[in-house]
PDB file of N, CA and C in Angstrom:
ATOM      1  N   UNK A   1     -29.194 -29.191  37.450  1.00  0.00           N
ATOM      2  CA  UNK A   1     -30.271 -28.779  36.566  1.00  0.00           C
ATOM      3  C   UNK A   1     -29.696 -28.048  35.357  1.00  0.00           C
ATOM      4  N   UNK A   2     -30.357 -28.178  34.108  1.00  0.00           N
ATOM      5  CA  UNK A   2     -29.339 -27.606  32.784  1.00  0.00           C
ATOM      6  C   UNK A   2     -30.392 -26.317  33.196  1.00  0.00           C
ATOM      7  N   UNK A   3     -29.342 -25.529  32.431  1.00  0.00           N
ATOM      8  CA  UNK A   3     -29.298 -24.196  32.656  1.00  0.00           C
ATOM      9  C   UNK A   3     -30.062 -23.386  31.060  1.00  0.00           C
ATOM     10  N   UNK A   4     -28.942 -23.522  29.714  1.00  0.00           N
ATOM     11  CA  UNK A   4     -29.890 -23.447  28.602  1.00  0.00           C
ATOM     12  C   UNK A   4     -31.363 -23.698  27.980  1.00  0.00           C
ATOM     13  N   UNK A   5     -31.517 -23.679  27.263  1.00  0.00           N
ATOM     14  CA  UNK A   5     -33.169 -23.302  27.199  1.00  0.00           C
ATOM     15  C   UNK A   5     -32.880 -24.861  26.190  1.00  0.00           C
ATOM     16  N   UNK A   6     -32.474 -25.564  25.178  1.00  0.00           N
ATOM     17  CA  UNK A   6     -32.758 -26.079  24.978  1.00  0.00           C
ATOM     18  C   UNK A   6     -32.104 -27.509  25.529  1.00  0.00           C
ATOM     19  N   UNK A   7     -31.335 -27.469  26.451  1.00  0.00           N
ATOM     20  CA  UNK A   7     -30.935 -28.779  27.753  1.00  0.00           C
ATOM     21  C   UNK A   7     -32.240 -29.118  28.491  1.00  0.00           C
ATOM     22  N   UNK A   8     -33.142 -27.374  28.682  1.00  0.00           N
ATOM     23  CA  UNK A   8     -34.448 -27.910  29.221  1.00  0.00           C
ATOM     24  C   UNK A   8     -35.541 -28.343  29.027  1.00  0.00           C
ATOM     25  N   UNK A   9     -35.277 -28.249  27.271  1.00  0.00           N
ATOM     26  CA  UNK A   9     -36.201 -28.325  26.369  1.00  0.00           C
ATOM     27  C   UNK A   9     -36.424 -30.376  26.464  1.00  0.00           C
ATOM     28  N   UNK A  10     -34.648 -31.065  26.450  1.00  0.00           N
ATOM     29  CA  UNK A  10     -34.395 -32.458  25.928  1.00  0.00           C
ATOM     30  C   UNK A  10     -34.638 -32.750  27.559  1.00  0.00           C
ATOM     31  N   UNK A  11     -34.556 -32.376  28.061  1.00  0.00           N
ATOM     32  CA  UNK A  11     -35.067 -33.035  29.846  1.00  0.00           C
ATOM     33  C   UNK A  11     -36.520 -33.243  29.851  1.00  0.00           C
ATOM     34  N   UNK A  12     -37.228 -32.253  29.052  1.00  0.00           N
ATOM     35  CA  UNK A  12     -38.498 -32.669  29.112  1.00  0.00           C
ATOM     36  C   UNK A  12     -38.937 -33.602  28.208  1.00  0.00           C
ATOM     37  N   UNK A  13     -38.433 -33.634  27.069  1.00  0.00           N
ATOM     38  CA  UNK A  13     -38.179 -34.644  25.818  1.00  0.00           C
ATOM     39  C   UNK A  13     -37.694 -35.837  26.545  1.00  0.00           C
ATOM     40  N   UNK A  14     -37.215 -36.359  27.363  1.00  0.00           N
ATOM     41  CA  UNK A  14     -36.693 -37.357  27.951  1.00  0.00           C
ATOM     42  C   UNK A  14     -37.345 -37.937  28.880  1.00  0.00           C
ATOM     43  N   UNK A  15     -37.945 -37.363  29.507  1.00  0.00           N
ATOM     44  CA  UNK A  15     -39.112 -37.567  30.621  1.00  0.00           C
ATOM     45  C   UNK A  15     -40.723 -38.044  29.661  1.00  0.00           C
ATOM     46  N   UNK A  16     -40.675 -37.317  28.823  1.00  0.00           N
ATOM     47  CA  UNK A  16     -41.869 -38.274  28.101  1.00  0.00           C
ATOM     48  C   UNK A  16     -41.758 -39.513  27.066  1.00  0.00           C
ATOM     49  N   UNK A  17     -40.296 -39.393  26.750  1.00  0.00           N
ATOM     50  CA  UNK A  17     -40.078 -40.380  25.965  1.00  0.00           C
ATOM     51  C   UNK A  17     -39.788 -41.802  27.150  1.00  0.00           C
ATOM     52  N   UNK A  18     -39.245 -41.839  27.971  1.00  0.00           N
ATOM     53  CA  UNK A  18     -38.823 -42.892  28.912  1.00  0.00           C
ATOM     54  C   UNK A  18     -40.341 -43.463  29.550  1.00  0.00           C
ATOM     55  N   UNK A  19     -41.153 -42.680  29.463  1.00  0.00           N
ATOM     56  CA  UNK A  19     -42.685 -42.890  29.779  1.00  0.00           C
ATOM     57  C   UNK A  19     -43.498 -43.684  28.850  1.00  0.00           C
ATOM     58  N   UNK A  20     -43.387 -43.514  27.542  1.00  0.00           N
ATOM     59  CA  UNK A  20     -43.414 -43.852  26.526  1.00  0.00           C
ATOM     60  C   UNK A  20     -42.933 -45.508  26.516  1.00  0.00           C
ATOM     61  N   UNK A  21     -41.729 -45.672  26.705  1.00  0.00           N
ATOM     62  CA  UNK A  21     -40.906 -46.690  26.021  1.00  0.00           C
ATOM     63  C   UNK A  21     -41.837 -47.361  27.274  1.00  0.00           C
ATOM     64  N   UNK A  22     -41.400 -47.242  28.301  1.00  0.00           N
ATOM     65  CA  UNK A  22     -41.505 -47.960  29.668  1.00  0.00           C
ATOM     66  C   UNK A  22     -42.847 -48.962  30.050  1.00  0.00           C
ATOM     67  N   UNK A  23     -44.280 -47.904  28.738  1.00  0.00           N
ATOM     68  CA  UNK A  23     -45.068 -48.393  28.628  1.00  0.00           C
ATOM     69  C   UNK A  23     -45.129 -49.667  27.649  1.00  0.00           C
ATOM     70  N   UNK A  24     -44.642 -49.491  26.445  1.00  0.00           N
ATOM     71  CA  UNK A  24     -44.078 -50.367  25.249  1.00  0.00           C
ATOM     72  C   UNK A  24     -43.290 -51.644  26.123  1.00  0.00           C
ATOM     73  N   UNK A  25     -42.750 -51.270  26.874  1.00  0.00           N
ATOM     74  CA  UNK A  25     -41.159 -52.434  27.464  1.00  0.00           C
ATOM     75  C   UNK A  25     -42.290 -53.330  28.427  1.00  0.00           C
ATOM     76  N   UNK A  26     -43.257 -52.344  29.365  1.00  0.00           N
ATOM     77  CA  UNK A  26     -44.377 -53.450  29.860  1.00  0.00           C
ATOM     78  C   UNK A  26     -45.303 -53.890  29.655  1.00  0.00           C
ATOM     79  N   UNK A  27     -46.226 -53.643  28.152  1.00  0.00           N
ATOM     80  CA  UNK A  27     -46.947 -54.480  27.544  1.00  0.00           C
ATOM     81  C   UNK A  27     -46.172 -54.966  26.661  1.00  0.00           C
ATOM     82  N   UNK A  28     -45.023 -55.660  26.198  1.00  0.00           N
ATOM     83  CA  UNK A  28     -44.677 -56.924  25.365  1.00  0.00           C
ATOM     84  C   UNK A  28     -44.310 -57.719  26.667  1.00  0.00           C
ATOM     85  N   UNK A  29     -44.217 -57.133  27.662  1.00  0.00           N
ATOM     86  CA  UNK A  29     -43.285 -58.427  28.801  1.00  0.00           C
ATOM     87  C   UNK A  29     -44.771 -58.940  29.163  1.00  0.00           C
ATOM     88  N   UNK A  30     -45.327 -58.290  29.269  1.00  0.00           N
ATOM     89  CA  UNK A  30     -46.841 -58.743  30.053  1.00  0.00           C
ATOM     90  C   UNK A  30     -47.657 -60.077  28.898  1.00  0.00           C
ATOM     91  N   UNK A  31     -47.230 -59.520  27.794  1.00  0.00           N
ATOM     92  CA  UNK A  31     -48.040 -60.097  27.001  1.00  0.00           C
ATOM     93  C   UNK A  31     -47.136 -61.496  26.439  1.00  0.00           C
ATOM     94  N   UNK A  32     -45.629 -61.666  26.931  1.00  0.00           N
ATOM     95  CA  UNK A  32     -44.893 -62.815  27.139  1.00  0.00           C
ATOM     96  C   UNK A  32     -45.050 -63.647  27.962  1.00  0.00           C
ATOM     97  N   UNK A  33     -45.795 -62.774  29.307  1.00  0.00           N
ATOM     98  CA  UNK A  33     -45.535 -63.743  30.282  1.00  0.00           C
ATOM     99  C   UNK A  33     -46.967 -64.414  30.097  1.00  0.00           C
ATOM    100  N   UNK A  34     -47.889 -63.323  29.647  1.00  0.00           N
ATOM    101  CA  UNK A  34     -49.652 -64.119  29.515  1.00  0.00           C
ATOM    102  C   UNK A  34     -49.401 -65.304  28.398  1.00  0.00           C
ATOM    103  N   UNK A  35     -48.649 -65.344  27.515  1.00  0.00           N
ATOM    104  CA  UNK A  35     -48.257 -66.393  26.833  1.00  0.00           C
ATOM    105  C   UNK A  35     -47.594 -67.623  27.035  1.00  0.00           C
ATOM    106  N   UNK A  36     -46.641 -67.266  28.039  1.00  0.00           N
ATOM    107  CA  UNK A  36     -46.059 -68.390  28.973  1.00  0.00           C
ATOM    108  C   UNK A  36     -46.723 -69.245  29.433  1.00  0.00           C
ATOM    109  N   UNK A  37     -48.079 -68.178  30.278  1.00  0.00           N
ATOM    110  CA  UNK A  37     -48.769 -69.514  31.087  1.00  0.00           C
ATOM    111  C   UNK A  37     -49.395 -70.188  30.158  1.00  0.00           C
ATOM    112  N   UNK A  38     -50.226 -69.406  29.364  1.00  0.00           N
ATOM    113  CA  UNK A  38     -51.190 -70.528  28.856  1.00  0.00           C
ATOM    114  C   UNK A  38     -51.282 -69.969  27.247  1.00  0.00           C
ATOM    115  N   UNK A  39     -50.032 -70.835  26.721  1.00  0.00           N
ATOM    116  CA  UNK A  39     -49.933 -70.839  25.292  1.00  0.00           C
ATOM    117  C   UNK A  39     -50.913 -70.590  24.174  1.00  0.00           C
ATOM    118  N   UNK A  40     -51.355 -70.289  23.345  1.00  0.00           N
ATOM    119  CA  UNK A  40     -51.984 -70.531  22.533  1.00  0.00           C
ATOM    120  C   UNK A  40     -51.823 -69.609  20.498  1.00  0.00           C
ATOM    121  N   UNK A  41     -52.583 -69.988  19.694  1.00  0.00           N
ATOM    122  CA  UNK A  41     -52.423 -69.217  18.668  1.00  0.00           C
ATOM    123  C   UNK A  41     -52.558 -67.740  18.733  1.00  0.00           C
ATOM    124  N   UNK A  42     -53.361 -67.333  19.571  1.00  0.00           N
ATOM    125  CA  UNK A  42     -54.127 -65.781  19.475  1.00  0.00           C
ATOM    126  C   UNK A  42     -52.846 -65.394  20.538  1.00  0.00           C
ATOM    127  N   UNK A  43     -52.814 -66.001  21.673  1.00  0.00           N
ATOM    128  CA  UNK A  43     -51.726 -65.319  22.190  1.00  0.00           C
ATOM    129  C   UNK A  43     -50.392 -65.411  21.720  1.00  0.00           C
ATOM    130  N   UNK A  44     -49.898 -66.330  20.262  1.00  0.00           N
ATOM    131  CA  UNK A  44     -48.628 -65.547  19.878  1.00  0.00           C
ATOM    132  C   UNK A  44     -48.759 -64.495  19.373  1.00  0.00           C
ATOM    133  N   UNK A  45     -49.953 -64.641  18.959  1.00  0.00           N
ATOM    134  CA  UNK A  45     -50.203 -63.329  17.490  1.00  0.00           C
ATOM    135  C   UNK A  45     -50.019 -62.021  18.280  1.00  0.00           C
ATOM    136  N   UNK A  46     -50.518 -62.091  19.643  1.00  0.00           N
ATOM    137  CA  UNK A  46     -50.578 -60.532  20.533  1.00  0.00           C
ATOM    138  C   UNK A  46     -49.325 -60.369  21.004  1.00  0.00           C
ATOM    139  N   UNK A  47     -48.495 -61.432  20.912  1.00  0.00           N
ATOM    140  CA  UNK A  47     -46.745 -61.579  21.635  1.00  0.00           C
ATOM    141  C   UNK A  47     -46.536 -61.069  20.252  1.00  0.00           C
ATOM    142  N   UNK A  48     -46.707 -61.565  19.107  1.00  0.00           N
ATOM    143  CA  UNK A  48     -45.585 -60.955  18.064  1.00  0.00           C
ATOM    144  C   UNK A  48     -45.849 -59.497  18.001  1.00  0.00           C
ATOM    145  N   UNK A  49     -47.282 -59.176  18.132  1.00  0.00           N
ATOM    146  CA  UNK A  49     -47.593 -57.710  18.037  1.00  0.00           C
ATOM    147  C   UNK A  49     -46.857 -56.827  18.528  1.00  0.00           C
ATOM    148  N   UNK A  50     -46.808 -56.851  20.220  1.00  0.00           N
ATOM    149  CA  UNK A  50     -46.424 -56.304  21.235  1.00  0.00           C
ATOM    150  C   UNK A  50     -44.674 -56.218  20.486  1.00  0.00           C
ATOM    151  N   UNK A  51     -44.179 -57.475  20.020  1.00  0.00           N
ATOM    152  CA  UNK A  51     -42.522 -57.854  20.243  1.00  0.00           C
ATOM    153  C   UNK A  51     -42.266 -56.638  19.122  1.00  0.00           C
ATOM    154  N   UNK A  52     -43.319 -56.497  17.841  1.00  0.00           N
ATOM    155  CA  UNK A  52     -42.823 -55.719  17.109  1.00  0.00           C
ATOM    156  C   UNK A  52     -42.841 -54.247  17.218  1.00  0.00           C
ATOM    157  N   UNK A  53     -44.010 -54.103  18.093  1.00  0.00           N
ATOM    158  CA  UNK A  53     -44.033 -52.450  18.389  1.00  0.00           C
ATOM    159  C   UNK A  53     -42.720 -51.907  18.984  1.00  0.00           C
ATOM    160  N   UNK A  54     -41.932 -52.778  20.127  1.00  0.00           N
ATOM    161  CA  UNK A  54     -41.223 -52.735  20.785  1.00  0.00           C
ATOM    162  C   UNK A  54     -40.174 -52.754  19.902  1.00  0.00           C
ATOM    163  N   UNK A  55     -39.291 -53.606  19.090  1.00  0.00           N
ATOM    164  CA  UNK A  55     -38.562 -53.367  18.342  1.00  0.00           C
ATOM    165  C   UNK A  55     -38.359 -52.282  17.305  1.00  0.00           C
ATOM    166  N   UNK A  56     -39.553 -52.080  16.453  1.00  0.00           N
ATOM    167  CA  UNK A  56     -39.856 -50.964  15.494  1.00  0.00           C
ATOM    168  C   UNK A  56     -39.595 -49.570  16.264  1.00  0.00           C
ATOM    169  N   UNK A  57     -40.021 -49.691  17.409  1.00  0.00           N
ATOM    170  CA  UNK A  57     -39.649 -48.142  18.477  1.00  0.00           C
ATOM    171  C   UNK A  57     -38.264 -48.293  19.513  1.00  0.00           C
ATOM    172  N   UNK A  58     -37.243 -49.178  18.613  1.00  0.00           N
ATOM    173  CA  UNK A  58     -35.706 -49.298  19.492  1.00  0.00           C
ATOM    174  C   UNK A  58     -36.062 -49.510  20.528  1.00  0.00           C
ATOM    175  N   UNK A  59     -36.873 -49.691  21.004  1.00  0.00           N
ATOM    176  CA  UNK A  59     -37.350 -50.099  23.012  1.00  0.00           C
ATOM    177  C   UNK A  59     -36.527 -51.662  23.289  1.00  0.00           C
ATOM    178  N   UNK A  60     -36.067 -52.583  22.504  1.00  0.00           N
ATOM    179  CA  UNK A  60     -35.990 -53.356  22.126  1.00  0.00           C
ATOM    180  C   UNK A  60     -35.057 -53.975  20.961  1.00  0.00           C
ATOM    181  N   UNK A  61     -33.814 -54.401  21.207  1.00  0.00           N
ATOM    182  CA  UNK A  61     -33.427 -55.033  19.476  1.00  0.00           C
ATOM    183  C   UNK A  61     -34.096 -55.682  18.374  1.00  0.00           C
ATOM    184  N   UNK A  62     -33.500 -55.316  17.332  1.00  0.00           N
ATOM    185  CA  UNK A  62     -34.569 -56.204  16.520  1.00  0.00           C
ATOM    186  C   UNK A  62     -34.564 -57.864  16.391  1.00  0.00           C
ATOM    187  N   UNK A  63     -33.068 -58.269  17.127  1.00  0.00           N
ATOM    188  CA  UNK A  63     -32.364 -59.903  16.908  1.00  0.00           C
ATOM    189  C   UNK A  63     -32.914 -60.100  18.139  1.00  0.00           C
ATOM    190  N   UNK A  64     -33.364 -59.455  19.525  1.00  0.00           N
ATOM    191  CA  UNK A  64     -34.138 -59.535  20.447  1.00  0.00           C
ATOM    192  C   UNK A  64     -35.451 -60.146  20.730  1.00  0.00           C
ATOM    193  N   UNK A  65     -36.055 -59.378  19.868  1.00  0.00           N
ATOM    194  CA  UNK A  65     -37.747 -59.476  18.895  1.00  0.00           C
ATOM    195  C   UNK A  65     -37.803 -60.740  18.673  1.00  0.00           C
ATOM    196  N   UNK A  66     -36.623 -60.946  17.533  1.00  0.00           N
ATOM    197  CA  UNK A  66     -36.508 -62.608  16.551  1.00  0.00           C
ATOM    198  C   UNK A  66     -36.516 -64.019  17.806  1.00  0.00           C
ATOM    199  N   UNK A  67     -35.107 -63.551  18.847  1.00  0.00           N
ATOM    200  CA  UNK A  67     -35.180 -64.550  19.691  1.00  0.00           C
ATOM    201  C   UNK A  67     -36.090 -64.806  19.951  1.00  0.00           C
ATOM    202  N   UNK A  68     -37.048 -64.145  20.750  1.00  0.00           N
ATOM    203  CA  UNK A  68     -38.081 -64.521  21.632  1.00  0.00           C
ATOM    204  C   UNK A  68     -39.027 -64.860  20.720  1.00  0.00           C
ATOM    205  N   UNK A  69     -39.779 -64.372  19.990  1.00  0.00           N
ATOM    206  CA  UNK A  69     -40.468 -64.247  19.037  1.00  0.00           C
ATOM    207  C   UNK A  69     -40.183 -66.147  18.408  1.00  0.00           C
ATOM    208  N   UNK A  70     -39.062 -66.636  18.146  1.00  0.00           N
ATOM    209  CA  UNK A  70     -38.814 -67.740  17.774  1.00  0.00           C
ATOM    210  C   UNK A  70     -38.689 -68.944  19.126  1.00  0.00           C
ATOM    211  N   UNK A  71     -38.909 -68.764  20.061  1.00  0.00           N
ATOM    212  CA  UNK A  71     -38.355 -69.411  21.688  1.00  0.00           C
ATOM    213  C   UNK A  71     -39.812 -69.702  21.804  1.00  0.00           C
ATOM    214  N   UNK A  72     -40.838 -68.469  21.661  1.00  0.00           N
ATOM    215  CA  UNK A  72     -42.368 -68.453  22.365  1.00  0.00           C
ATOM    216  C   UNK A  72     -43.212 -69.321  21.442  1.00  0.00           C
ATOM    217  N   UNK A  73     -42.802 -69.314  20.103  1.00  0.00           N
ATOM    218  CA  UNK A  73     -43.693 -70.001  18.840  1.00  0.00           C
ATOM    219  C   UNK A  73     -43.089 -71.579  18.822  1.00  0.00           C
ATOM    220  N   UNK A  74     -41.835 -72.120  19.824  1.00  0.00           N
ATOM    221  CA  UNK A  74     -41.931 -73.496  19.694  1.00  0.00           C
ATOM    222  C   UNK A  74     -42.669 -73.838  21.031  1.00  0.00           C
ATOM    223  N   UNK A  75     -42.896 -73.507  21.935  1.00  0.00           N
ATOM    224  CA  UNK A  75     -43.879 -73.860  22.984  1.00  0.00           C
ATOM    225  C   UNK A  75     -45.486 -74.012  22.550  1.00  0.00           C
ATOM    226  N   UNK A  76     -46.018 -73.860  21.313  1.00  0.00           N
ATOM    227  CA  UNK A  76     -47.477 -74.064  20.326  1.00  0.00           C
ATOM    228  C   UNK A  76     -46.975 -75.405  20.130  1.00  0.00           C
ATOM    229  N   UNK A  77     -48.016 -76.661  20.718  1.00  0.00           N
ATOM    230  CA  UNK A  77     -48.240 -77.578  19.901  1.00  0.00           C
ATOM    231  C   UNK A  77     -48.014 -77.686  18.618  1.00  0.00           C
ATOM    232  N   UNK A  78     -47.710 -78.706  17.978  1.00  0.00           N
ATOM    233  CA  UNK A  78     -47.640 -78.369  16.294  1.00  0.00           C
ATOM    234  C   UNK A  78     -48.994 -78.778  16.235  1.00  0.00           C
ATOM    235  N   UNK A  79     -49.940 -79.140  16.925  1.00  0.00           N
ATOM    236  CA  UNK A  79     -51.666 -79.237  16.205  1.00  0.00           C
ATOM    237  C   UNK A  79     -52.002 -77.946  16.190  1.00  0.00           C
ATOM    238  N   UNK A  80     -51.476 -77.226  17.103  1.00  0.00           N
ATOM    239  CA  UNK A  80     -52.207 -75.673  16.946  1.00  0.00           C
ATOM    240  C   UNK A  80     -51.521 -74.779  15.894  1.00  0.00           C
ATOM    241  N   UNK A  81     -50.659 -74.977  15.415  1.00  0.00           N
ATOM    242  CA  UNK A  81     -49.407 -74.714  14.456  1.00  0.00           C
ATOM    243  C   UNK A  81     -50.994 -74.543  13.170  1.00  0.00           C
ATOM    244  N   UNK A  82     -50.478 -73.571  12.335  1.00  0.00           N
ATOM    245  CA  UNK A  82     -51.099 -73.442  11.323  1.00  0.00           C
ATOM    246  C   UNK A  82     -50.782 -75.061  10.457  1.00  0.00           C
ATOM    247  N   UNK A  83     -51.196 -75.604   8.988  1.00  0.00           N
ATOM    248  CA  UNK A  83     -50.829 -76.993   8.571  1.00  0.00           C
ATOM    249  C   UNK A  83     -50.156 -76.612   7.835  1.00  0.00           C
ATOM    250  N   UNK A  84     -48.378 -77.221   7.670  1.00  0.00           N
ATOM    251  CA  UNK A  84     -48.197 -76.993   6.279  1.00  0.00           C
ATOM    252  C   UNK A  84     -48.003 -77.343   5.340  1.00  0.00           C
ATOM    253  N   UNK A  85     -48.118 -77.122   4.281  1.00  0.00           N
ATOM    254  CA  UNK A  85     -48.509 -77.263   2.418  1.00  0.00           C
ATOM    255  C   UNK A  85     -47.147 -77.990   2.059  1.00  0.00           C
ATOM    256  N   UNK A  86     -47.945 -79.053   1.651  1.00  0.00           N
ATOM    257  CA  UNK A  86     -46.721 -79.717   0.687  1.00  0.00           C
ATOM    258  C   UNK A  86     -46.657 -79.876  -0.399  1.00  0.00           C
ATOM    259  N   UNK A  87     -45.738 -79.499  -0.684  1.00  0.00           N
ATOM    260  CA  UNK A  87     -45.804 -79.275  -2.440  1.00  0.00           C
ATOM    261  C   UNK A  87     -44.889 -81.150  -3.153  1.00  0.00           C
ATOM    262  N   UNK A  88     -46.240 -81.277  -3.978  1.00  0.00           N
ATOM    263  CA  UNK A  88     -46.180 -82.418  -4.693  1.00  0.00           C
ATOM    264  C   UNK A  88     -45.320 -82.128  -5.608  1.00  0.00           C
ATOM    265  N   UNK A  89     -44.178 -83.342  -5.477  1.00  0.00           N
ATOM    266  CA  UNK A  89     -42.635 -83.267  -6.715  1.00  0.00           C
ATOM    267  C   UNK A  89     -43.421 -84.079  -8.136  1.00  0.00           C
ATOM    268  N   UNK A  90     -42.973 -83.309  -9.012  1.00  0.00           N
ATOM    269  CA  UNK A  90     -43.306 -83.811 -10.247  1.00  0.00           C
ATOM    270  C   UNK A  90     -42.387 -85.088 -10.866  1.00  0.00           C
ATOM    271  N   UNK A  91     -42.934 -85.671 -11.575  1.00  0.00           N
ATOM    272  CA  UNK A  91     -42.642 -87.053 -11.840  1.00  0.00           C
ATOM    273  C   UNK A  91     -41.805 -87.068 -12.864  1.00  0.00           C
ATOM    274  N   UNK A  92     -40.520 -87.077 -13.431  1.00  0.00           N
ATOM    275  CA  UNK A  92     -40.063 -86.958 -14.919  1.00  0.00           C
ATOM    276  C   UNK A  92     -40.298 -88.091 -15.339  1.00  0.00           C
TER     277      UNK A  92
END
């Protein structure tokens, strides 16, 4: 047990922060795996949410975030895929 006043101060600082993260670390996994089963647009949007809270609060890498974040968004149909814009080449 630390003995100084402020060793006891970061023990308690540590105990709420690990509480903290632990919560962060199991709603993005939860909200990966609800995405797993049954894919869809709204559920990447709540996976990227979750992936970024988690990263933005170091719970998480940020090239971590990207992986998954890029792994979970090719399992979307490309019909459910937003459409994208093609830009018409001009004619010289």
């Amino acid at each position: 047990m630390p003995v100084i006043k402020q060793a006891i101060k970061k023990v308690r600082q540590d105990k709420r922060k690990t509480a903290m993260n632990l919560k962060v670390k199991k709603a993005y996994k939860a909200a990966v795996l609800a995405f797993r089963k049954k894919p869809s647009a709204e559920g990447l949007r709540s996976v990227f949410k979750a992936l970024d809270r988690a990263a933005k609060t170091n719970v998480i890498h940020a090239n971590k975030s990207a992986r998954l974040k890029s792994r979970l968004s090719k399992l979307l149909k490309p019909t459910e895929k937003a459409p994208k814009q093609t830009v018409a080449k001009a004619q010289i």
